[in-house]
C-alpha atoms as a PDB file:
ATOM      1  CA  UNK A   1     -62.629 -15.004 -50.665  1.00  0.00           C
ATOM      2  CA  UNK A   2     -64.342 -13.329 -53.977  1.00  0.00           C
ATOM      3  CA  UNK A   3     -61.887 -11.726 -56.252  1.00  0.00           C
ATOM      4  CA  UNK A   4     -63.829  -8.246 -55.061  1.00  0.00           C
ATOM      5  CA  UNK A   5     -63.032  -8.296 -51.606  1.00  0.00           C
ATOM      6  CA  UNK A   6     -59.236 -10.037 -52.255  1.00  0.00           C
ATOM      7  CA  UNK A   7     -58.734  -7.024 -54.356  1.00  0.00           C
ATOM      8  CA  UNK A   8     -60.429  -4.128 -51.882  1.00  0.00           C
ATOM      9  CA  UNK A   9     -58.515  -5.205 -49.200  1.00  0.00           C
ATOM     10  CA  UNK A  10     -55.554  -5.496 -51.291  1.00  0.00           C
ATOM     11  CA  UNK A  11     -56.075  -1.547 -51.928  1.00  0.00           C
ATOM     12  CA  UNK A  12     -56.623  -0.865 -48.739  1.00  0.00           C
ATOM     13  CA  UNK A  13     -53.820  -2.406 -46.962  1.00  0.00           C
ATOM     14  CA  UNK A  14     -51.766  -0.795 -49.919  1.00  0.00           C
ATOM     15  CA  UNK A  15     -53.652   3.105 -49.271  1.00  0.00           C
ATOM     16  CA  UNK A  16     -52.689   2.407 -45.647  1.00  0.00           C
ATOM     17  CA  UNK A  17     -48.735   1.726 -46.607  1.00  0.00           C
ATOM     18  CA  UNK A  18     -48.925   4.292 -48.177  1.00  0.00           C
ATOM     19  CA  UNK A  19     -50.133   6.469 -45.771  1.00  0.00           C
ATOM     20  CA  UNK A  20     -47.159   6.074 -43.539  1.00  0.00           C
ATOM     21  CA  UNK A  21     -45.176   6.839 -47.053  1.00  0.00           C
ATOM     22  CA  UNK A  22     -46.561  10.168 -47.161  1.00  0.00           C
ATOM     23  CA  UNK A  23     -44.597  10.753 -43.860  1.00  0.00           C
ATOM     24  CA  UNK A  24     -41.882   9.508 -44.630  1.00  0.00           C
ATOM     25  CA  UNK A  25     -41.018  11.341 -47.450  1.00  0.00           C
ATOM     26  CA  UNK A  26     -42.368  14.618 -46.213  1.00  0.00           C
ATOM     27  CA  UNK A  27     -39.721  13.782 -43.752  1.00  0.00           C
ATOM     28  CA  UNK A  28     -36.858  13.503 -45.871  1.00  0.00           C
ATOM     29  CA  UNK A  29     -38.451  16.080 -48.986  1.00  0.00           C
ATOM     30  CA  UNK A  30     -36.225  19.169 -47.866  1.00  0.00           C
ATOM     31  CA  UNK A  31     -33.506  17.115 -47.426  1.00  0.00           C
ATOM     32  CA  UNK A  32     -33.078  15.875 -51.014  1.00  0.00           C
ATOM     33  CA  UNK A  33     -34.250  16.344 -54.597  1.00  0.00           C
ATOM     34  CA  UNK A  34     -37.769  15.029 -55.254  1.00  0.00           C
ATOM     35  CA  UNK A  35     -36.858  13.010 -58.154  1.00  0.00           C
ATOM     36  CA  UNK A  36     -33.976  11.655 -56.661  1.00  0.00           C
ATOM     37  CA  UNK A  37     -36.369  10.572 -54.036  1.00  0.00           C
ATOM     38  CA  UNK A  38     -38.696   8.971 -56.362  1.00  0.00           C
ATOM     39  CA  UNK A  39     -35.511   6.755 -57.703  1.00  0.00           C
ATOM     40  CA  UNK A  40     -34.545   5.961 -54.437  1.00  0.00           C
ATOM     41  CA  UNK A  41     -38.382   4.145 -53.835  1.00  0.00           C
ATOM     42  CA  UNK A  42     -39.102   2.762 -56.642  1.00  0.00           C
ATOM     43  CA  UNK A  43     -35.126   1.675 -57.588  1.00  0.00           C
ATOM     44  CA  UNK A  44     -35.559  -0.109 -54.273  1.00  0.00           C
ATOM     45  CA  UNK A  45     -39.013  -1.480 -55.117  1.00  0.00           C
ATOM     46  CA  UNK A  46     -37.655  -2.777 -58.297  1.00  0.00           C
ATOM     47  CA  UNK A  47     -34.469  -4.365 -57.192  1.00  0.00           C
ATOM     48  CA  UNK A  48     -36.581  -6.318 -54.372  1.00  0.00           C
ATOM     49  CA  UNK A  49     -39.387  -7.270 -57.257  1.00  0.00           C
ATOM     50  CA  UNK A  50     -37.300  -8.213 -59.716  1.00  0.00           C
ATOM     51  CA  UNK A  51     -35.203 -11.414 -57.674  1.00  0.00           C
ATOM     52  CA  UNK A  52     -38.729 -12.481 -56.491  1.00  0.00           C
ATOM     53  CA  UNK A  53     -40.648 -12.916 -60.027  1.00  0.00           C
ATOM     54  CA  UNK A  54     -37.391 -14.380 -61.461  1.00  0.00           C
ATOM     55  CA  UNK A  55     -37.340 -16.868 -58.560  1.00  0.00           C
ATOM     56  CA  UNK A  56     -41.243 -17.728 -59.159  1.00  0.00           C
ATOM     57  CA  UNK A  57     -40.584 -17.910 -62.877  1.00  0.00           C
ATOM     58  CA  UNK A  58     -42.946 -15.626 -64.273  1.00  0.00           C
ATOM     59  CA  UNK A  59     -42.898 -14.582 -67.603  1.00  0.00           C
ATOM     60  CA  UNK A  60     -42.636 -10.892 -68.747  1.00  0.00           C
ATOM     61  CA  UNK A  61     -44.683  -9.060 -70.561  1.00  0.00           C
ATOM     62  CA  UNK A  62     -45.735  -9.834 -74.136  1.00  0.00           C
ATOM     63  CA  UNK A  63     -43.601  -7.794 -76.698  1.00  0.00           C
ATOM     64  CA  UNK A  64     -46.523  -6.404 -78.426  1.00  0.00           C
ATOM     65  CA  UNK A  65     -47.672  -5.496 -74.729  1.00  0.00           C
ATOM     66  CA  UNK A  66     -44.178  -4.172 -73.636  1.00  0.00           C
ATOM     67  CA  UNK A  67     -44.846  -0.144 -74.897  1.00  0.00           C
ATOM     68  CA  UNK A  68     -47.755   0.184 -73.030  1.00  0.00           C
ATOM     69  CA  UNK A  69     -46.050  -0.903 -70.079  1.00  0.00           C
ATOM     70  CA  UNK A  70     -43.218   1.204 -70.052  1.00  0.00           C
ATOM     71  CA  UNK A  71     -45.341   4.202 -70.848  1.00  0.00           C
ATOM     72  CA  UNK A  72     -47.669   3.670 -67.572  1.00  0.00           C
ATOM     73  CA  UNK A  73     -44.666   2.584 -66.023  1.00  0.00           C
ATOM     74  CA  UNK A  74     -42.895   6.355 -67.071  1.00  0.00           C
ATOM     75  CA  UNK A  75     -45.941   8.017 -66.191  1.00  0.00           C
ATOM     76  CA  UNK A  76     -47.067   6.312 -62.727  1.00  0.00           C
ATOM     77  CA  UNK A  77     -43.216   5.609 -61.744  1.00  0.00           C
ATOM     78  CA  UNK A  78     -41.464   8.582 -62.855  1.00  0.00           C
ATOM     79  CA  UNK A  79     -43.871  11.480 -63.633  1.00  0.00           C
ATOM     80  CA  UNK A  80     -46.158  10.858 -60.384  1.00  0.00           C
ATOM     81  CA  UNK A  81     -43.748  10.306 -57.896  1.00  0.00           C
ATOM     82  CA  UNK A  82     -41.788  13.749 -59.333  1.00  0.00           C
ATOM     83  CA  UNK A  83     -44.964  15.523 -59.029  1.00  0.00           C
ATOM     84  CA  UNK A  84     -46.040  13.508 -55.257  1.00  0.00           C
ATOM     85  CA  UNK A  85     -42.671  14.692 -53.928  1.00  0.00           C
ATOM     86  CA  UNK A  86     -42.640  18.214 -55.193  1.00  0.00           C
ATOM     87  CA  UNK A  87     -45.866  18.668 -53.754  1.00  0.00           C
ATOM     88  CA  UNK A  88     -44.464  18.086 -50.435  1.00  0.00           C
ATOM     89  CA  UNK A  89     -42.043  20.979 -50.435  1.00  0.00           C
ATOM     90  CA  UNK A  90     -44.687  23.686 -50.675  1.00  0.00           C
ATOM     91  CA  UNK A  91     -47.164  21.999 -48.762  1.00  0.00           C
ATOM     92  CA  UNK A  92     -48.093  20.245 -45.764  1.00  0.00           C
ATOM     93  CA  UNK A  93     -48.995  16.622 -45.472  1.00  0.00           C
ATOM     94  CA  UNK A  94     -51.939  16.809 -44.829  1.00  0.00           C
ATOM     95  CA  UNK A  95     -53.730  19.765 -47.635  1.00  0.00           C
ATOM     96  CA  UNK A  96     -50.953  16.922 -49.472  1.00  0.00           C
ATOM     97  CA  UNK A  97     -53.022  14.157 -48.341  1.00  0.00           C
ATOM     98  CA  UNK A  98     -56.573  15.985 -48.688  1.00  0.00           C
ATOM     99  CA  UNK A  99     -55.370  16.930 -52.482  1.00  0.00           C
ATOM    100  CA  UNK A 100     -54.646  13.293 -53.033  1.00  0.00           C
ATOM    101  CA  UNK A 101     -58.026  12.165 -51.586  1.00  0.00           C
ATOM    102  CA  UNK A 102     -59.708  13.388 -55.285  1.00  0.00           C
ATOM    103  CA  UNK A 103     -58.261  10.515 -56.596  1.00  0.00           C
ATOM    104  CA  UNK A 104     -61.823   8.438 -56.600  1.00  0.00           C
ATOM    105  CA  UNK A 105     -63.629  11.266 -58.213  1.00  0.00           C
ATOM    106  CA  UNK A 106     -60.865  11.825 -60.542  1.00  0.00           C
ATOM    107  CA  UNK A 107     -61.091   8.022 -61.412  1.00  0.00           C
ATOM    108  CA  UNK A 108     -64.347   7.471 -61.517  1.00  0.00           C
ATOM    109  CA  UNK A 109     -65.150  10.339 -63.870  1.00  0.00           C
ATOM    110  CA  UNK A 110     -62.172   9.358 -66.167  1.00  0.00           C
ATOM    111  CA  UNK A 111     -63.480   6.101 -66.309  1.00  0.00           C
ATOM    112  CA  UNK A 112     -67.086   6.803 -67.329  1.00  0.00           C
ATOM    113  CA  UNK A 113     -65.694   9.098 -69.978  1.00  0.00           C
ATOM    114  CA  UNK A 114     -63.907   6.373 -71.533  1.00  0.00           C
ATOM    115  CA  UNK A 115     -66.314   3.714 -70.756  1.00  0.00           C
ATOM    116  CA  UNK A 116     -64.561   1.319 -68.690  1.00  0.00           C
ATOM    117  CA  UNK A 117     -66.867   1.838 -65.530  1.00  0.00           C
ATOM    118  CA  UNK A 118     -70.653   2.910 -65.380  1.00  0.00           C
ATOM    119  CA  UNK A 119     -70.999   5.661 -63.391  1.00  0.00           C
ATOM    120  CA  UNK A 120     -73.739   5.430 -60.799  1.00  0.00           C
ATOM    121  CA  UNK A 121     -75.534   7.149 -57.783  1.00  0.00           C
ATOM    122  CA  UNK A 122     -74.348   4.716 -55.498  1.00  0.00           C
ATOM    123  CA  UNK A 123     -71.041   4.904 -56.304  1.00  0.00           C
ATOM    124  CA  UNK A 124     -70.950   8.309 -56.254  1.00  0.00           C
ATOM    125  CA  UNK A 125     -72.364   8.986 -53.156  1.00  0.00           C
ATOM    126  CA  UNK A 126     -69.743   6.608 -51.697  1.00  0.00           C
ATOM    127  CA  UNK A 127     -66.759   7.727 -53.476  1.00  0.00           C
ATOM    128  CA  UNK A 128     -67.976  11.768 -51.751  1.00  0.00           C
ATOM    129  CA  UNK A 129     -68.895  10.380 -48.512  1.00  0.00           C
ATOM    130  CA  UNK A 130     -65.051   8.851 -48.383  1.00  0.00           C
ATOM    131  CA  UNK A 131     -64.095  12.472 -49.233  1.00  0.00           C
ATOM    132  CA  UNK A 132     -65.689  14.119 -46.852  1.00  0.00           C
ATOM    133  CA  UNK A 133     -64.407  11.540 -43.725  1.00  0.00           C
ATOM    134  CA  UNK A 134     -60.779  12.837 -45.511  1.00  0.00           C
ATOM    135  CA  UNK A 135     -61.988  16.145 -44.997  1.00  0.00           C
ATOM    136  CA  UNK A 136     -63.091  15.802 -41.779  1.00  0.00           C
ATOM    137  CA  UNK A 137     -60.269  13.535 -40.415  1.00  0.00           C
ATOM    138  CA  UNK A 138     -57.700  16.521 -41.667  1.00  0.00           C
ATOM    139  CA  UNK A 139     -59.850  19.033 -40.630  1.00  0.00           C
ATOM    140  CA  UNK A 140     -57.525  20.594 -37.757  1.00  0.00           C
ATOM    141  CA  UNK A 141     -54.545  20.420 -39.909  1.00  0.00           C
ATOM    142  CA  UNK A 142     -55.518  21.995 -42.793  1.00  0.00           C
ATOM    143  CA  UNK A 143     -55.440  25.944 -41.027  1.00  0.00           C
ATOM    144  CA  UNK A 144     -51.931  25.639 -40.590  1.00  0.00           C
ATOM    145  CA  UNK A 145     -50.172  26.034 -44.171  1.00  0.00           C
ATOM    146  CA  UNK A 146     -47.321  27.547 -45.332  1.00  0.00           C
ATOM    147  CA  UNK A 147     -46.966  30.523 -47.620  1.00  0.00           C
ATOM    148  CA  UNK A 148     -47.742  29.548 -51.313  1.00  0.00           C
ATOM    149  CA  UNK A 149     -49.159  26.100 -50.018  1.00  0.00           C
ATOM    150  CA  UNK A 150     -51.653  26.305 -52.905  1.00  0.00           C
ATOM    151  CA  UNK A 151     -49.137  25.867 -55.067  1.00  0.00           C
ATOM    152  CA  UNK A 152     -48.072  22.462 -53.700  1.00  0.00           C
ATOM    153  CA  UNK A 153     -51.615  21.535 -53.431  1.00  0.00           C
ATOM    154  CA  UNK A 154     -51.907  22.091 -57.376  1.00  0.00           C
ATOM    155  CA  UNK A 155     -49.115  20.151 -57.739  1.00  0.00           C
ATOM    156  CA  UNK A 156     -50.675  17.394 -55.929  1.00  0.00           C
ATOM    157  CA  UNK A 157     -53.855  17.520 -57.793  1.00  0.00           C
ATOM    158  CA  UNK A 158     -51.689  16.810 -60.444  1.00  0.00           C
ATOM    159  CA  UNK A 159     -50.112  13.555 -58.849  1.00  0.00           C
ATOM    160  CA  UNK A 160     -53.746  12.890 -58.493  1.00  0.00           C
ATOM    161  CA  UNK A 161     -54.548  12.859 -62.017  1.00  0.00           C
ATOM    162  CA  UNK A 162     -51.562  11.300 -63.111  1.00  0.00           C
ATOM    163  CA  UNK A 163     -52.724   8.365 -60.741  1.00  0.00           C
ATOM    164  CA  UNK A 164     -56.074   8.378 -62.356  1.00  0.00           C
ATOM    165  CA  UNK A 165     -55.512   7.808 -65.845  1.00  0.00           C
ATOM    166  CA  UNK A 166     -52.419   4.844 -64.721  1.00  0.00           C
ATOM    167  CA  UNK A 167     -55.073   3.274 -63.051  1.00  0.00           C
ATOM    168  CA  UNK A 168     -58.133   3.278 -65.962  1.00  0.00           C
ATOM    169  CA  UNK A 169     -55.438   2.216 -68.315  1.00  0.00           C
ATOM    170  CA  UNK A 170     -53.397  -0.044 -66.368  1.00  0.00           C
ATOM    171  CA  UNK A 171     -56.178  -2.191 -65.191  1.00  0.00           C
ATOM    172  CA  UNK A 172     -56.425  -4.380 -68.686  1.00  0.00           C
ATOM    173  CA  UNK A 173     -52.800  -4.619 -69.275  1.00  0.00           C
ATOM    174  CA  UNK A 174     -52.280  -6.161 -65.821  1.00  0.00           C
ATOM    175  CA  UNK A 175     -54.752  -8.610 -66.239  1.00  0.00           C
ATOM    176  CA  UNK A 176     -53.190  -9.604 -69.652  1.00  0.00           C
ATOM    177  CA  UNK A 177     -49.549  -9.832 -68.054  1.00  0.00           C
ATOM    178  CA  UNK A 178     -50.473 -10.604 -64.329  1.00  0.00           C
ATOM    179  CA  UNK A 179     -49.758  -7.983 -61.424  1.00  0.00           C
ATOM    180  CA  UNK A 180     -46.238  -9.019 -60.448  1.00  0.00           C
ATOM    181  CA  UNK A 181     -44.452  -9.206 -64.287  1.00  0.00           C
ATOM    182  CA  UNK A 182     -46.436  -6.000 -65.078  1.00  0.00           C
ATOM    183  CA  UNK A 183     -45.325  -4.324 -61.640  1.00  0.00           C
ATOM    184  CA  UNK A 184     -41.742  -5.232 -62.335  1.00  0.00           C
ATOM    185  CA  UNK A 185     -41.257  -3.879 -65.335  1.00  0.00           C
ATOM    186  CA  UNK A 186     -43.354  -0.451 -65.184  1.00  0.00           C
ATOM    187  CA  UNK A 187     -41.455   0.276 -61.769  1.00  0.00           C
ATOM    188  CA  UNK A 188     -38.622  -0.684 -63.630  1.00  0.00           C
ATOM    189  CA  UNK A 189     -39.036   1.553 -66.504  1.00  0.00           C
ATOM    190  CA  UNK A 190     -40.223   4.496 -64.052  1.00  0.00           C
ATOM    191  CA  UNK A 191     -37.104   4.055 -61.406  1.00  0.00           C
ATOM    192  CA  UNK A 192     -34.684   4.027 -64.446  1.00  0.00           C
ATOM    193  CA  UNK A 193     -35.878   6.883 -65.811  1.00  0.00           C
ATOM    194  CA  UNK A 194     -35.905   9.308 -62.618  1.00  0.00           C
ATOM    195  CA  UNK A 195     -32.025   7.476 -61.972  1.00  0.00           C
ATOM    196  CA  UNK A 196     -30.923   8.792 -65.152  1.00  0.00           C
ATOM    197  CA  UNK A 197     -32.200  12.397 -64.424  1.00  0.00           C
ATOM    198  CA  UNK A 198     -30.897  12.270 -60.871  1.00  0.00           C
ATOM    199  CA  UNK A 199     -27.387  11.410 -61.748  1.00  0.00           C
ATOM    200  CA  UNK A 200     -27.350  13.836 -64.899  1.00  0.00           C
ATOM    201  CA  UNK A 201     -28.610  16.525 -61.968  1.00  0.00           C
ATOM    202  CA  UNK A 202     -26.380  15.775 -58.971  1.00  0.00           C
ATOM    203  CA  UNK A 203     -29.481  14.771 -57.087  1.00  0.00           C
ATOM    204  CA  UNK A 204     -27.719  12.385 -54.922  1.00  0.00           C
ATOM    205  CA  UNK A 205     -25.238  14.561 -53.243  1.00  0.00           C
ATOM    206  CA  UNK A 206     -27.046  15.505 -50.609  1.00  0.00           C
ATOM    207  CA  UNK A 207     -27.147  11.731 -49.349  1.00  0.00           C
ATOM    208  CA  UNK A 208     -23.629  12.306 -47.700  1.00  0.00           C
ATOM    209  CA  UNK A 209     -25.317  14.064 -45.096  1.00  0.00           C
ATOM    210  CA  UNK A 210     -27.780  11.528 -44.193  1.00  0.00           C
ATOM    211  CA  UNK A 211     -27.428  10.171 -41.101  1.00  0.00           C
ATOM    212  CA  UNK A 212     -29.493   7.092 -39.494  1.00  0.00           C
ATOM    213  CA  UNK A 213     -32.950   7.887 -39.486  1.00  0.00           C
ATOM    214  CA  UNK A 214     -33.254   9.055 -43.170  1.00  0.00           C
ATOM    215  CA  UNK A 215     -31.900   6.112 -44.192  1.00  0.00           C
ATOM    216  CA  UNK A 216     -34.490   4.240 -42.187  1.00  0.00           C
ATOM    217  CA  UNK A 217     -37.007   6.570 -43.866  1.00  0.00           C
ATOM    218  CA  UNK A 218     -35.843   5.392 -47.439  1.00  0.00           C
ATOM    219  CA  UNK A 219     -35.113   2.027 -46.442  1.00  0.00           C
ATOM    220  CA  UNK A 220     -39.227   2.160 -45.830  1.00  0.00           C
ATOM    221  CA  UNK A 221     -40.032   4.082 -49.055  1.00  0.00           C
ATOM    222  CA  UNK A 222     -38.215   1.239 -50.633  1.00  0.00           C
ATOM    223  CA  UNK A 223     -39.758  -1.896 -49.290  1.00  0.00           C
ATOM    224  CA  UNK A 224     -43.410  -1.115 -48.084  1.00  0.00           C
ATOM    225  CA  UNK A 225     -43.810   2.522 -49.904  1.00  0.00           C
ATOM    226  CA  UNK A 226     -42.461   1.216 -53.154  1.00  0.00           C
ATOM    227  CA  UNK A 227     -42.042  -2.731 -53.552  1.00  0.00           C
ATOM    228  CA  UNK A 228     -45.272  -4.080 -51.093  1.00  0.00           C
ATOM    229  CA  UNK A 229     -47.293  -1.363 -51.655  1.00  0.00           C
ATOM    230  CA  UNK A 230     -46.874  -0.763 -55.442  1.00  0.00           C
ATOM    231  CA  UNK A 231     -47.482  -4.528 -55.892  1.00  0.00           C
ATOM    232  CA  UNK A 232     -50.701  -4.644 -53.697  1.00  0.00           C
ATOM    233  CA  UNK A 233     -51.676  -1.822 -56.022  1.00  0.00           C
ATOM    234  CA  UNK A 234     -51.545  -3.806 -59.325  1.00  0.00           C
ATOM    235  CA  UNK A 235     -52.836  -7.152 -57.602  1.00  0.00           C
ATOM    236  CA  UNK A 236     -56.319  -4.874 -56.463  1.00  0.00           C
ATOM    237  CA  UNK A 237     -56.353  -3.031 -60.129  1.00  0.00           C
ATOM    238  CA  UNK A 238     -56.726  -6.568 -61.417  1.00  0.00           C
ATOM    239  CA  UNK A 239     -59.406  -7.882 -59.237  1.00  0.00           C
ATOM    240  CA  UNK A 240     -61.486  -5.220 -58.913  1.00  0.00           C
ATOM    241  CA  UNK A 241     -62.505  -1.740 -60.637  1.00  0.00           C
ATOM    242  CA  UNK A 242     -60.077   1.348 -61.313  1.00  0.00           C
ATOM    243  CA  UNK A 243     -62.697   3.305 -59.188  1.00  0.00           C
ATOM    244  CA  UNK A 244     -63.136   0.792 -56.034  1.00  0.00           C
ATOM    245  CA  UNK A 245     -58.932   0.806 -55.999  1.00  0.00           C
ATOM    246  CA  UNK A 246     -58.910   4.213 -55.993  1.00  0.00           C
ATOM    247  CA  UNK A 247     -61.633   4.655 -53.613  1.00  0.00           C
ATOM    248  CA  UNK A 248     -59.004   2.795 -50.675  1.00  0.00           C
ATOM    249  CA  UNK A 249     -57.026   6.012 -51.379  1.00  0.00           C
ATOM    250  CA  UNK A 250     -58.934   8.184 -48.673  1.00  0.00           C
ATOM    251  CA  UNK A 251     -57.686   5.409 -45.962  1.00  0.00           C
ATOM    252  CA  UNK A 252     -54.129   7.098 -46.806  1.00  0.00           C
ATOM    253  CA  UNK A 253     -54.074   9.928 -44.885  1.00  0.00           C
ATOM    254  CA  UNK A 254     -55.876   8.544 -42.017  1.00  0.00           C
ATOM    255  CA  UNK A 255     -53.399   5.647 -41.611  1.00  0.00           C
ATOM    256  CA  UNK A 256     -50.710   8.248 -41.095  1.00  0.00           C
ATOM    257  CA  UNK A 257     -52.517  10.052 -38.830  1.00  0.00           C
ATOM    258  CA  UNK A 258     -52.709   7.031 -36.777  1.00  0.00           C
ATOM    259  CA  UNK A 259     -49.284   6.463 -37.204  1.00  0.00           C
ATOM    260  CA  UNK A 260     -48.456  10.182 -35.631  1.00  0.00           C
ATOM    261  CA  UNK A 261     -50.141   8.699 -32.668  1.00  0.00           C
ATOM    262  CA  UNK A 262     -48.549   5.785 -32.420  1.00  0.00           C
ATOM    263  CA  UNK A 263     -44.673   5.936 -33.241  1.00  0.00           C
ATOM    264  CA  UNK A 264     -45.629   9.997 -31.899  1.00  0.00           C
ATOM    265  CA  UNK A 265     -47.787  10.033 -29.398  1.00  0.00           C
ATOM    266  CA  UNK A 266     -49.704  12.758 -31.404  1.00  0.00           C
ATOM    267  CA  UNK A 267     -53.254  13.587 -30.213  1.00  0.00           C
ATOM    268  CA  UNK A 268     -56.313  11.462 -31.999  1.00  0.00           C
ATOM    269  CA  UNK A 269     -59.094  14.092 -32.454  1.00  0.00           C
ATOM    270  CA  UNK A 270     -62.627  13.129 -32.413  1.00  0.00           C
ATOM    271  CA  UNK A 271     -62.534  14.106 -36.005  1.00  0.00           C
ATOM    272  CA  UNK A 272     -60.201  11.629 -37.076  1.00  0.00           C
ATOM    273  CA  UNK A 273     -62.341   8.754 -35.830  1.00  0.00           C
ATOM    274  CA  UNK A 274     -65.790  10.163 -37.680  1.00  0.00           C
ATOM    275  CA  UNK A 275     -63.446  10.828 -40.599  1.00  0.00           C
ATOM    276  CA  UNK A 276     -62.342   7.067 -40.473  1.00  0.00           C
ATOM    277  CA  UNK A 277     -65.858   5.964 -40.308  1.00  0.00           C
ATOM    278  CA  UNK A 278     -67.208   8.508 -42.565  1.00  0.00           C
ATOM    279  CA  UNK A 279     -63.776   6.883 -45.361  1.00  0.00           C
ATOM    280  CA  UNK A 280     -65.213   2.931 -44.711  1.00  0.00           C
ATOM    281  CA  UNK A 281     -68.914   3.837 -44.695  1.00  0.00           C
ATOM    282  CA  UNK A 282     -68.420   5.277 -48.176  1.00  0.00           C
ATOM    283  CA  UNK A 283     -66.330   2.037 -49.303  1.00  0.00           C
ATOM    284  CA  UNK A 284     -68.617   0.000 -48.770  1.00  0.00           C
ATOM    285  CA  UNK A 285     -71.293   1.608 -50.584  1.00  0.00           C
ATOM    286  CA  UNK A 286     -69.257   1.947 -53.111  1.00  0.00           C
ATOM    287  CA  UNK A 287     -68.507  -1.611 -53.181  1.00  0.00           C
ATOM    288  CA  UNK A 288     -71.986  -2.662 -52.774  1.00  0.00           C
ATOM    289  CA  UNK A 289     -73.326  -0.821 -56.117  1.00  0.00           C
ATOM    290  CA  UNK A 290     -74.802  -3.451 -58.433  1.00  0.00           C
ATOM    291  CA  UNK A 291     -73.002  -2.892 -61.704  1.00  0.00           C
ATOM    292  CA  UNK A 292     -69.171  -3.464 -61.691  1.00  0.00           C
ATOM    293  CA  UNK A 293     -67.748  -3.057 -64.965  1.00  0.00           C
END
C-alpha cells in the first residue's frame, strides 16, 4: 500500500471516529464544562498512549524539537477542543459539523500561503465538491437552530482554524519525531493544560451526577475520540499532505449521521447519500492532482 493511500485512509477512518465524537459530546456538552470535557478526552487519550509507546520503546521527542511540540500540542489539545466544545452549546451538531467542514479550504489556503502545498485547480475543485456533499448531506438539519446559533457556529469556525494551522505545522515535526512519540506528548501537553484549568474552575463537579450512559459517552471520547482517532490523525499528517488529511474531515459529519441511523434508527435522507458521494468524489480528485508537496 503507497504511503498516500495508508495515510488517506488513515484520515478517513480517523474523520469517521470522529464523527461519532461530535455526538457524543454534544451529548454530554450541557451537562459539563467544555474544557473539562476536553481534559476528560484527551487525559484519557494520553493515559492509553503513553503505556503503549513506552511498551514499544519509542523514543521522545528531540529536546531541541520538544517546544514546538508542546505549543501544537497547547494549541490543537487544549485551545481546539475548548473552542470544539463551546461551539456545541450554542449550536447544533450539525451547522457544528457544516462549520467544521471548512477545514480543507482553511488548510489548503494556509498552506499555499506559507508554501508547504501548491495550490491547484484540481485540488480545489475537490476540496469544494467535498463541501458541498457536507452541505447537502446536512441540508435538512441545518433549518432547525437555536437562538444565537451563529454564535456557536463562529466559534466553530474558529476550532476550524485552530485545526488548520496544527495541521500545516505539525506535519514536519511528526515526521522528524514519528506519529506516536509526537502524539503522546502534544496530547499530553494539551490534556494537562485544560486539567489544570478545570480543577482551578470546579469543572468536574458536575460529574457526580453522571450516571451510566455519560460515562459510556466519555469512556468513547477517551479511547476512539481522543487516543485512536488523534493517533490516526498524526500517522495520515505524516504520510500524506496537510490538505488531503484535512480533506477526510467532510466524512465527519456524515459518519454520525449514519450513526443516528444505526444505534437510532434515525431516517437516511436521499440527501445524505448524494452528500456522501458528492464528500468521496471530491477526495479522490483531490488525491489524484499531480503535484503533492
Amino acid at each position: 500500500m503507497s504511503a498516500l493511500l495508508s495515510g488517506l485512509l488513515a484520515a478517513v477512518l480517523s474523520s469517521a471516529m470522529g464523527g461519532a465524537a461530535v455526538g457524543a459530546t454534544r451529548f454530554v456538552a450541557g451537562a459539563i464544562d467544555p474544557v473539562a470535557l476536553g481534559s476528560l478526552r484527551f487525559g484519557i487519550g494520553f493515559a492509553l498512549l503513553l503505556p503503549l509507546a513506552l511498551f514499544r520503546r519509542q523514543d521522545l521527542p528531540r529536546r531541541q524539537m520538544l517546544p514546538r511540540v508542546v505549543g501544537l500540542g497547547l494549541l490543537f489539545f487544549g485551545v481546539f477542543p475548548a473552542l470544539f466544545n463551546l461551539s456545541l452549546h450554542f449550536t447544533t451538531a450539525a451547522r457544528g459539523a457544516l462549520a467544521l467542514s471548512t477545514l480543507p479550504l482553511l488548510t489548503m489556503a494556509i498552506a499555499a500561503l506559507l508554501g508547504v502545498e501548491r495550490l491547484t485547480a484540481r485540488k480545489s475543485v475537490g476540496v469544494f465538491m467535498a463541501m458541498g456533499g457536507v452541505g447537502m448531506a446536512l441540508i435538512s438539519g441545518l433549518s432547525a437552530a437555536p437562538p444565537g446559533a451563529w454564535r456557536g457556529d463562529l466559534v466553530m469556525l474558529g476550532a476550524a482554524l485552530c485545526m488548520a494551522f496544527y495541521s500545516v505545522w505539525s506535519r514536519p515535526v511528526i515526521r522528524e519525531t514519528g506519529p506516536m512519540p509526537f502524539t503522546v506528548v502534544a496530547m499530553g501537553s494539551g490534556a494537562l493544560c485544560l486539567v489544570a484549568i478545570s480543577a482551578w474552575r470546579g469543572g468536574y463537579a458536575p460529574m457526580a451526577q453522571f450516571g451510566n450512559v455519560q460515562w459510556m459517552s466519555i469512556a468513547y471520547l477517551g479511547v476512539f475520540g481522543g487516543a485512536v482517532c488523534f493517533f490516526l490523525w498524526s500517522y495520515a499528517l505524516a504520510k500524506t499532505t496537510p490538505t488531503l488529511v484535512a480533506l477526510s474531515v467532510t466524512v465527519n459529519p456524515i459518519a454520525a449521521a449514519f450513526s443516528g441511523w444505526a444505534l437510532m434508527d434515525e431516517p437516511v435522507r436521499w440527501s445524505l447519500v448524494v452528500g456522501l458521494l458528492m464528500v468521496f468524489a471530491g477526495i479522490a480528485i483531490s488525491s489524484t492532482s499531480r503535484r503533492a508537496s
